[in-house]
C-alpha atoms as a PDB file:
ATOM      1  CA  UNK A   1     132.440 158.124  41.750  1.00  0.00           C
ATOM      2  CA  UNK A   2     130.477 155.792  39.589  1.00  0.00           C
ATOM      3  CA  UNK A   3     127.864 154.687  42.463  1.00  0.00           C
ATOM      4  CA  UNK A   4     125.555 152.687  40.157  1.00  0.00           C
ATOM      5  CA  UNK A   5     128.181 150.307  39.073  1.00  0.00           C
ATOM      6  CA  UNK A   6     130.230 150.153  41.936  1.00  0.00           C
ATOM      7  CA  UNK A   7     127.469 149.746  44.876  1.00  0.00           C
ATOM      8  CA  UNK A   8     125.529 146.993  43.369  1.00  0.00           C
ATOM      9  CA  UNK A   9     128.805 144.821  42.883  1.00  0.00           C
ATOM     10  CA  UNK A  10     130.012 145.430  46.260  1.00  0.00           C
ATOM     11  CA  UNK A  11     126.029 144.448  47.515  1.00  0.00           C
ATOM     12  CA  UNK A  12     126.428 141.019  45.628  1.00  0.00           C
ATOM     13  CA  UNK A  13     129.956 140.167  47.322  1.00  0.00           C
ATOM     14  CA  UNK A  14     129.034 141.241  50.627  1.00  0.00           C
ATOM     15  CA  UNK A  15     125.519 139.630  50.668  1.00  0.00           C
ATOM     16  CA  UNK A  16     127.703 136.494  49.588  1.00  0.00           C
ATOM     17  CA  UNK A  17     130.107 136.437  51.982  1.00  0.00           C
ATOM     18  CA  UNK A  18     127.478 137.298  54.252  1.00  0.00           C
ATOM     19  CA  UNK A  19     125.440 133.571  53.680  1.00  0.00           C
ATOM     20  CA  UNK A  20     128.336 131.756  53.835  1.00  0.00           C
ATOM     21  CA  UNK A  21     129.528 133.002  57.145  1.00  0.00           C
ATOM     22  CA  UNK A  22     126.547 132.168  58.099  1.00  0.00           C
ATOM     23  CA  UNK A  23     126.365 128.451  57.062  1.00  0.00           C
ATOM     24  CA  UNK A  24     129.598 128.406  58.346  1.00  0.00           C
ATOM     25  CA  UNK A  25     127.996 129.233  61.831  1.00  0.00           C
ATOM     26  CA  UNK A  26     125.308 126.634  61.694  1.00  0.00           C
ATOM     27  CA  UNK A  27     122.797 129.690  60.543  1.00  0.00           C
ATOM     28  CA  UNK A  28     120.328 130.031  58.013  1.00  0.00           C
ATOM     29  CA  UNK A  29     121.451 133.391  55.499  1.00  0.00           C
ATOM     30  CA  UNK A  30     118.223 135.109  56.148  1.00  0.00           C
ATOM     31  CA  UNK A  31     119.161 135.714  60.452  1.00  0.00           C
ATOM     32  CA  UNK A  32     121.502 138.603  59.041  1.00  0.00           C
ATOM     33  CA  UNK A  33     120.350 142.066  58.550  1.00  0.00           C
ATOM     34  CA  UNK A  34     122.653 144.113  56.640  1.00  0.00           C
ATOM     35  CA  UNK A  35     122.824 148.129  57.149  1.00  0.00           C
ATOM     36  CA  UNK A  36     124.252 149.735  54.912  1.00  0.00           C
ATOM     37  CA  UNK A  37     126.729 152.525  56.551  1.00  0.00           C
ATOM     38  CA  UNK A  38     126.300 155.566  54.464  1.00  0.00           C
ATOM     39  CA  UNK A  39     127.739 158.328  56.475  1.00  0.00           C
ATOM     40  CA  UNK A  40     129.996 161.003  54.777  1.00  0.00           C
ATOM     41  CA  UNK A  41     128.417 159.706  51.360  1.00  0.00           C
ATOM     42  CA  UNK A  42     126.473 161.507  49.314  1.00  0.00           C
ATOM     43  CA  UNK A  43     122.319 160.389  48.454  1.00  0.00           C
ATOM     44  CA  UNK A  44     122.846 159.339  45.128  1.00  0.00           C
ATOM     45  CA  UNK A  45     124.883 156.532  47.149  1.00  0.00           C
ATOM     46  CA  UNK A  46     122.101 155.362  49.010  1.00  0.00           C
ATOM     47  CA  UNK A  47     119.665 155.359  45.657  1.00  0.00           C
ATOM     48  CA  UNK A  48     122.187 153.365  43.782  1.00  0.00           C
ATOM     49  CA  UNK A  49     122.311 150.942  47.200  1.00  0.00           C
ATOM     50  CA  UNK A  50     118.484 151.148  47.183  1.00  0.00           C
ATOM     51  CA  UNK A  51     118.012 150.475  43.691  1.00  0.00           C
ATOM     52  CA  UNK A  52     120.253 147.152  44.360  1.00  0.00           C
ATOM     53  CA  UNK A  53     117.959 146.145  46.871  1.00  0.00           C
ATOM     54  CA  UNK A  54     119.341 147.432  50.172  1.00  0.00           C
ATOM     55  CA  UNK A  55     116.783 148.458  52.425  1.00  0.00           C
ATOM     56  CA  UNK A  56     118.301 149.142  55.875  1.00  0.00           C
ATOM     57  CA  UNK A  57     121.150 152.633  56.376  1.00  0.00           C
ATOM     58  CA  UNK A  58     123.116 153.568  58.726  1.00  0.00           C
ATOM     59  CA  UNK A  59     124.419 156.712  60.008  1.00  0.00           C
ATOM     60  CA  UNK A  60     126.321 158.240  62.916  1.00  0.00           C
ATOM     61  CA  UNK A  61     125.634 161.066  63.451  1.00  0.00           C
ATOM     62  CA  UNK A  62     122.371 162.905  63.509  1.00  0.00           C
ATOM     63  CA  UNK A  63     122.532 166.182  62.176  1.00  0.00           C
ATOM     64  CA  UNK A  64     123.986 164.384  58.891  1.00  0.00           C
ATOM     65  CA  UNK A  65     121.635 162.086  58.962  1.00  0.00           C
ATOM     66  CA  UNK A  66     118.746 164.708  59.091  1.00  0.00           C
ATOM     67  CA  UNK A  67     120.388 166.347  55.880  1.00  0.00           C
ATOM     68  CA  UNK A  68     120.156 163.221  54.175  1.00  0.00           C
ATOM     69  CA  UNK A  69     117.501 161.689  55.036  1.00  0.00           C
ATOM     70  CA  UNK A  70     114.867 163.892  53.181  1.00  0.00           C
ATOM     71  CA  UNK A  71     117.181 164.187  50.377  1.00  0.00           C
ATOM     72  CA  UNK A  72     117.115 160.403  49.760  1.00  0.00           C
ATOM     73  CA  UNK A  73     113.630 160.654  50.569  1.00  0.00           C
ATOM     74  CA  UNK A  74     113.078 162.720  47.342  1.00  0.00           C
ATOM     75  CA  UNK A  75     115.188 161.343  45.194  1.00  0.00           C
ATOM     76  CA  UNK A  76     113.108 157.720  46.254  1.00  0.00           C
ATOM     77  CA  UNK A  77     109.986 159.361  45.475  1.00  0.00           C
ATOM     78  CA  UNK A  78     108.471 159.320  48.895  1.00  0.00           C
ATOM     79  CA  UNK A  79     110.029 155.264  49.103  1.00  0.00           C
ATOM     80  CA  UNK A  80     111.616 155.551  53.036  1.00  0.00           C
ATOM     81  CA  UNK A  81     114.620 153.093  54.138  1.00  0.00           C
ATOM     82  CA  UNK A  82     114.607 152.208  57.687  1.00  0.00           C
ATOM     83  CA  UNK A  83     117.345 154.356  58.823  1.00  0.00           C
ATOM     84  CA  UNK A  84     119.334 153.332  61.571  1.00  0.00           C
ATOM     85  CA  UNK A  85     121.317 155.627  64.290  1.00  0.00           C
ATOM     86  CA  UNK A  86     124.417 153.549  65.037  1.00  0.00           C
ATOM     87  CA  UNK A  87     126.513 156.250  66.862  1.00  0.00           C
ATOM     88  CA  UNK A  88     126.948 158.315  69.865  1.00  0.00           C
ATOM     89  CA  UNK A  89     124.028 160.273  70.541  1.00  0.00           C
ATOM     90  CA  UNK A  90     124.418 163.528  72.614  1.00  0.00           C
ATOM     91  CA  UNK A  91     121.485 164.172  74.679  1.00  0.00           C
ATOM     92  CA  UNK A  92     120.790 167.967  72.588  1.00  0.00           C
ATOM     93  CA  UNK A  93     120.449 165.566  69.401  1.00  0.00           C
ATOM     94  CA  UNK A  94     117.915 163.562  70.557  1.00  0.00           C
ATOM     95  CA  UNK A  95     114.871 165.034  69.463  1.00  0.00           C
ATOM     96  CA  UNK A  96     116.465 164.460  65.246  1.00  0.00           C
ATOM     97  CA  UNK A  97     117.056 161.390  66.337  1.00  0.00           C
ATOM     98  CA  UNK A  98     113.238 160.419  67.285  1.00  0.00           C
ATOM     99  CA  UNK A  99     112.335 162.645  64.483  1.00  0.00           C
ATOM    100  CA  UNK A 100     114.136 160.817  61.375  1.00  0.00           C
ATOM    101  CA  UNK A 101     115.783 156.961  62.376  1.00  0.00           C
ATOM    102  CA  UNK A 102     113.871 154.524  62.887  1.00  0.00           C
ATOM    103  CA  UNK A 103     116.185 152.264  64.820  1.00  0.00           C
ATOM    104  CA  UNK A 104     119.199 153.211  67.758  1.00  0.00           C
ATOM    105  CA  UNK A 105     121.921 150.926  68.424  1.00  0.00           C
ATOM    106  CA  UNK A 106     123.801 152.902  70.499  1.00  0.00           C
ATOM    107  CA  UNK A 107     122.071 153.684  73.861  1.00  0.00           C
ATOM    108  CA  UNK A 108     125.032 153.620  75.954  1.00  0.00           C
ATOM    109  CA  UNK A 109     123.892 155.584  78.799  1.00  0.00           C
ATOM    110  CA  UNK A 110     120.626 156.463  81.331  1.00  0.00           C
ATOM    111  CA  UNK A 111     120.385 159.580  80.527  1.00  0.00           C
ATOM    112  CA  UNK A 112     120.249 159.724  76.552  1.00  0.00           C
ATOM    113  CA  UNK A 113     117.703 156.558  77.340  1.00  0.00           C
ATOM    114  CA  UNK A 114     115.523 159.155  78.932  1.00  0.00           C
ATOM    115  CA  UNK A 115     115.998 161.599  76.702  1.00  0.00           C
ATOM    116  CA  UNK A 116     114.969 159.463  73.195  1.00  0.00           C
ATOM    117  CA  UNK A 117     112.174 157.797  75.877  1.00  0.00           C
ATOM    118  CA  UNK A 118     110.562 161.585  76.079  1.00  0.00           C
ATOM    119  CA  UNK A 119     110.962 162.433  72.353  1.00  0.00           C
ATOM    120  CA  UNK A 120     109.607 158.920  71.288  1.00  0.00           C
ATOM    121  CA  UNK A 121     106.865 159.645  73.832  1.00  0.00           C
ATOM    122  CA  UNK A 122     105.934 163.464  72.557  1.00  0.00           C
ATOM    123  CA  UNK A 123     105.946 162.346  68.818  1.00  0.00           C
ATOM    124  CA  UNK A 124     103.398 158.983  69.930  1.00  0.00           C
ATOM    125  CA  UNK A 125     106.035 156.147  68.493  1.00  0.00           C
ATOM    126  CA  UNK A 126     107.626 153.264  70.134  1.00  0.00           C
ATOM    127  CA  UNK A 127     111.503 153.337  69.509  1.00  0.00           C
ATOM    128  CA  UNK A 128     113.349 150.124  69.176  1.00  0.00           C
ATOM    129  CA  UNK A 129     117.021 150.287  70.570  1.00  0.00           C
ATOM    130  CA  UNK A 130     120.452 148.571  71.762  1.00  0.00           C
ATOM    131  CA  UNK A 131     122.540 148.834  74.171  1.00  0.00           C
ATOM    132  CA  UNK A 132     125.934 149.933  73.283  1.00  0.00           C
ATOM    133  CA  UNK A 133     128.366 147.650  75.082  1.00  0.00           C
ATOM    134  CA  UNK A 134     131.967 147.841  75.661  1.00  0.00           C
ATOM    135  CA  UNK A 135     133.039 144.371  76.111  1.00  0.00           C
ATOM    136  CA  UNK A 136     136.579 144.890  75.126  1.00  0.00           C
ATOM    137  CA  UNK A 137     137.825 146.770  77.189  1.00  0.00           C
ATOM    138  CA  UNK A 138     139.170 149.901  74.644  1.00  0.00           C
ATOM    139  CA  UNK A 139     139.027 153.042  75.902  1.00  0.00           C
ATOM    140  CA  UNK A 140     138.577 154.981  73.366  1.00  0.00           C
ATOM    141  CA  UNK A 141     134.993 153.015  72.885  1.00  0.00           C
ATOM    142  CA  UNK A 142     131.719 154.279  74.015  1.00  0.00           C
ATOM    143  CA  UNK A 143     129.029 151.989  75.757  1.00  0.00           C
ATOM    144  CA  UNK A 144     128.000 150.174  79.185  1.00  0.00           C
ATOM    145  CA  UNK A 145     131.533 149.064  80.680  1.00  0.00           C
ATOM    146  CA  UNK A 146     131.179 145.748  80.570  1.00  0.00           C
ATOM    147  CA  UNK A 147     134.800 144.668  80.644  1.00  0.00           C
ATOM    148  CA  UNK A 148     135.657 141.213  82.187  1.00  0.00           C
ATOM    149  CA  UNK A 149     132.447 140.686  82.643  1.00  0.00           C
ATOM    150  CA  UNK A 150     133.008 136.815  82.264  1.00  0.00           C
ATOM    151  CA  UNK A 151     135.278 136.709  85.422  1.00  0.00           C
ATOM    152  CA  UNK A 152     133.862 139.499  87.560  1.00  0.00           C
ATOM    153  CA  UNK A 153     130.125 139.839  88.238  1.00  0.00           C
ATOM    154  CA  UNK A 154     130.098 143.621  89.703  1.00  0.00           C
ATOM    155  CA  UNK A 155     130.049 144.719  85.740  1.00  0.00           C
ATOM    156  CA  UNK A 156     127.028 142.368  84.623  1.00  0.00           C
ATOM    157  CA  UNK A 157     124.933 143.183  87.956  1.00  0.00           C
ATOM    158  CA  UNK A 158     125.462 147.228  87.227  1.00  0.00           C
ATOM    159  CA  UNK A 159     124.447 146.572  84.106  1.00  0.00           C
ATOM    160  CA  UNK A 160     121.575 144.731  84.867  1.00  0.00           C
ATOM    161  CA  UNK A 161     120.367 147.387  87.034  1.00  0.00           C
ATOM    162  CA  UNK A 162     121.049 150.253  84.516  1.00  0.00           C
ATOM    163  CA  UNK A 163     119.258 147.809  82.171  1.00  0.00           C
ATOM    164  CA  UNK A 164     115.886 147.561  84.638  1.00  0.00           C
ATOM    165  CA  UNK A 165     115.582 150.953  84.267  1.00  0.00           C
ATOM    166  CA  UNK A 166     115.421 151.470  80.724  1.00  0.00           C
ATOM    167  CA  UNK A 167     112.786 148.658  80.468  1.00  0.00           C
ATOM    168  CA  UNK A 168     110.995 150.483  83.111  1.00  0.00           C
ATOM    169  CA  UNK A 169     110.687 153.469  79.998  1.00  0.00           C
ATOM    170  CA  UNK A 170     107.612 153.206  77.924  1.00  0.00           C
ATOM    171  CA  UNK A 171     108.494 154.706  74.831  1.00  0.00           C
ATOM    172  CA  UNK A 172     111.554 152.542  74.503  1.00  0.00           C
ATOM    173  CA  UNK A 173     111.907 148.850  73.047  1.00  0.00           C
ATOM    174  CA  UNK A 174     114.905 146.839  74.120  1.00  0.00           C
ATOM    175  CA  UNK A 175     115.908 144.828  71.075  1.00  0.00           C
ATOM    176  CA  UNK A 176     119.482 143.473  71.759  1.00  0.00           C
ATOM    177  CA  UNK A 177     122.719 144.491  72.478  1.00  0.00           C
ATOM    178  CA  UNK A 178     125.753 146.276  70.198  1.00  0.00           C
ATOM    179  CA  UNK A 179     129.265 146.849  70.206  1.00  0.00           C
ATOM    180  CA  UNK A 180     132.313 147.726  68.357  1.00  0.00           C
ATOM    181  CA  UNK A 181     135.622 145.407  67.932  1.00  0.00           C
ATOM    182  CA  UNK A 182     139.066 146.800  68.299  1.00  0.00           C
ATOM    183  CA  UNK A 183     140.631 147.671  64.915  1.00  0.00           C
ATOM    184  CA  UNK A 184     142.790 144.417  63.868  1.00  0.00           C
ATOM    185  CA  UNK A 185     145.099 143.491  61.126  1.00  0.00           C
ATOM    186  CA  UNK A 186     143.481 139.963  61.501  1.00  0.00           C
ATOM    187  CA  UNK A 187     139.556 139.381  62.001  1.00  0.00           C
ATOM    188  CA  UNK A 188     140.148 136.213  64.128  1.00  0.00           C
ATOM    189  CA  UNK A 189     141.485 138.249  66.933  1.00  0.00           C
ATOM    190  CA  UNK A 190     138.912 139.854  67.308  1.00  0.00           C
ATOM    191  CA  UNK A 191     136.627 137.192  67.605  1.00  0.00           C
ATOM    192  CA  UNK A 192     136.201 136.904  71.458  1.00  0.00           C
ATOM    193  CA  UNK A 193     134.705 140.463  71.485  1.00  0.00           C
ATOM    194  CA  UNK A 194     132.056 139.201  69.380  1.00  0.00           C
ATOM    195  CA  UNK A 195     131.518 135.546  71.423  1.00  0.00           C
ATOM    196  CA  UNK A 196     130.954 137.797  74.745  1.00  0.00           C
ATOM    197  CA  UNK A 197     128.364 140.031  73.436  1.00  0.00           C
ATOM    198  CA  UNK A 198     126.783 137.082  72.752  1.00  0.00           C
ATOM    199  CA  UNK A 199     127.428 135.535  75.837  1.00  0.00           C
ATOM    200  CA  UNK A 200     126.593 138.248  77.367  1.00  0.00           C
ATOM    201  CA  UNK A 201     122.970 138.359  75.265  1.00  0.00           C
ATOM    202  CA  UNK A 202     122.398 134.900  76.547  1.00  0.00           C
ATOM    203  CA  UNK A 203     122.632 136.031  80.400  1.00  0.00           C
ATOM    204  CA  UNK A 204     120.488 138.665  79.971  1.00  0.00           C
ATOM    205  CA  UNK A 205     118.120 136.559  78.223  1.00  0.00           C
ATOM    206  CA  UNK A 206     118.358 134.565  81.821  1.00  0.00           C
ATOM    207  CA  UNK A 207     118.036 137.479  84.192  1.00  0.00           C
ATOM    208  CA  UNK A 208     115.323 139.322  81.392  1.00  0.00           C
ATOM    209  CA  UNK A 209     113.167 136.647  79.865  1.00  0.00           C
ATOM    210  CA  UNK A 210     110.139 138.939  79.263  1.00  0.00           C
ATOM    211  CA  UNK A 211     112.759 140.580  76.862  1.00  0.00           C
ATOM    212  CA  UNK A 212     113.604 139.230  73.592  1.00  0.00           C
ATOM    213  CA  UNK A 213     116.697 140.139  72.608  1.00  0.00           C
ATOM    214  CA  UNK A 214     116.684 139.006  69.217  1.00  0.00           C
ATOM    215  CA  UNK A 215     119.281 141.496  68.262  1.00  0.00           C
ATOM    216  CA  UNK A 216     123.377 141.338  68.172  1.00  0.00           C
ATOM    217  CA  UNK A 217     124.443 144.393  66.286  1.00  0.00           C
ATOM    218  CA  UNK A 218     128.432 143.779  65.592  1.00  0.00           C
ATOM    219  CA  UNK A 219     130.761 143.321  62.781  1.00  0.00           C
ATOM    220  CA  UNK A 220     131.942 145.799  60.148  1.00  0.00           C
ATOM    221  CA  UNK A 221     133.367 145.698  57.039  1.00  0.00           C
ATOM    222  CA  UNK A 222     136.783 144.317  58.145  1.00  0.00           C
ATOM    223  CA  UNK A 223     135.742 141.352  60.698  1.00  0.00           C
ATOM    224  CA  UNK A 224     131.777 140.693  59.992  1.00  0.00           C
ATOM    225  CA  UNK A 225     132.065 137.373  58.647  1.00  0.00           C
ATOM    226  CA  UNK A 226     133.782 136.923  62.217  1.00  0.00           C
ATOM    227  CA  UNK A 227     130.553 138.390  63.684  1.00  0.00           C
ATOM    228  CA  UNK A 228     128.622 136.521  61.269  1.00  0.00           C
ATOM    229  CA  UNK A 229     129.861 133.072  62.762  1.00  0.00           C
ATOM    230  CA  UNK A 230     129.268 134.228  66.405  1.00  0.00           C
ATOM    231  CA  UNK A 231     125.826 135.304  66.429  1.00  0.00           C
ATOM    232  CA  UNK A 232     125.560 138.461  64.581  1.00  0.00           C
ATOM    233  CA  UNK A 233     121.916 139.163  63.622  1.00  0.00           C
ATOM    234  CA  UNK A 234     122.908 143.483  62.231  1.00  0.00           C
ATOM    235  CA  UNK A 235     125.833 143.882  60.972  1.00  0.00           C
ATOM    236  CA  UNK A 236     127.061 147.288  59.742  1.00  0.00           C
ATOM    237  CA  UNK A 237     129.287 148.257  55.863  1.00  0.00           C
ATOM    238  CA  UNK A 238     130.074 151.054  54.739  1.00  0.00           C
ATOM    239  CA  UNK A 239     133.463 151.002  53.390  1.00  0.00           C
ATOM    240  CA  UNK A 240     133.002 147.286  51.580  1.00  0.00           C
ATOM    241  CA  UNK A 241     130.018 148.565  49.935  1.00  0.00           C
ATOM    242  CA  UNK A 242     130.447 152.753  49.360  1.00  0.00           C
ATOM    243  CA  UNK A 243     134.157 152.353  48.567  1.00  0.00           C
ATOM    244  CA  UNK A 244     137.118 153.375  50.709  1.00  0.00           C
ATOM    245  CA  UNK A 245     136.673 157.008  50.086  1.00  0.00           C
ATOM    246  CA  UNK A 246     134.116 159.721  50.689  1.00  0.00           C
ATOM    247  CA  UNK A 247     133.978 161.977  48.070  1.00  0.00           C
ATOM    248  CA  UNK A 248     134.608 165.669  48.996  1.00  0.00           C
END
């Protein structure tokens, strides 16, 4: 796959669509981070992205992401990305995770909180993270269950309280909030997903005002100008800039 022609164009369009979502929404272009989403592609990907401009990758899972990472690294010349962890992260995989992202968006339980809190600790760094949260109700979606949240207050005040306790870890910093929509044929549907993570941001920001969440990861490549308009500060491409297909 030609990456260095390809990447670049799809950059321009999506950095495009990206600024006028966000006039759309009343926002000024440079609120938006975009991260790049360059799982199951290969480095040379990423250079051709980084050679474009992009800055910010994503990956899900870690053990690809620790194969990659020092491959880009050399092929950059020592240059680093900020590399993002935007998965599930199983508690084992914890320590690559510390090791080689720089960011998590996906802490979506306690336990793995602990877990990158003790890592971050032992290596002497301060971790930023989001919390993963499953505002939609899917099943098949990891994060904080968070479900009618609107209309029922027992989800919100377990939240809160699983929230205290990660603020209570040192080696953590809570940046925002994240979640995934459900797959739709139209982006519009979609869009009340988005409007309650942010709703949900701006209660927190109420109960937690010591806390800054500055941070709504959300969108993809199929409903982020959707995200765009309700608040989305990171959103996440792979497919609109890497192509629809991983090569083999």
């Amino acid at each position: 796959m030609n990456y260095e022609t390809l990447v670049p164009q799809n950059l321009r369009e999506v950095r495009e669509r990206i600024a006028e979502a966000a006039l759309r929404g009343g926002r000024e272009p440079g609120e938006i981070r975009l991260v790049a989403v360059s799982k199951l592609f290969p480095p040379e990907a990423v250079l051709a992205a980084w050679e474009a401009g992009q800055r910010d990758f994503g990956e899900n899972r870690p053990e690809q992401g620790t194969e990659k990472i020092p491959r880009v690294a050399v092929l950059l010349d020592g240059e680093r990305p900020v590399w993002h962890m935007i998965g599930h992260i199983q508690s084992r995989k914890s320590d690559l995770v510390v090791e080689h992202f720089d960011w998590v968006h996906a802490v979506d339980r306690h336990k793995i909180a602990r877990y990158l809190n003790r890592r971050a600790d032992e290596a002497g760094r301060e971790l930023p993270v989001l919390f993963e949260c499953n505002v939609s109700g899917e099943e098949s979606k990891y994060g904080y269950d968070l479900a009618g949240w609107q209309e029922d207050v027992a989800p919100f005040e377990r939240f809160c309280e699983q929230v205290e306790r990660v603020l209570a870890l040192p080696a953590l910093r809570v940046e925002g909030l994240m979640t995934m929509a459900p797959i739709a044929d139209d982006p519009e549907s979609v869009r009340p997903v988005f409007a309650s993570l942010r709703a949900l941001r701006d209660a927190l920001r109420e109960r937690f005002p010591d806390v800054s969440w500055r941070h709504l990861s959300m969108g993809m490549t199929d409903d982020f100008e959707v995200a765009v308009e309700e608040g989305a500060t990171l959103v996440r491409i792979g497919r609109g800039i890497f192509g629809s297909y991983a090569p083999s």
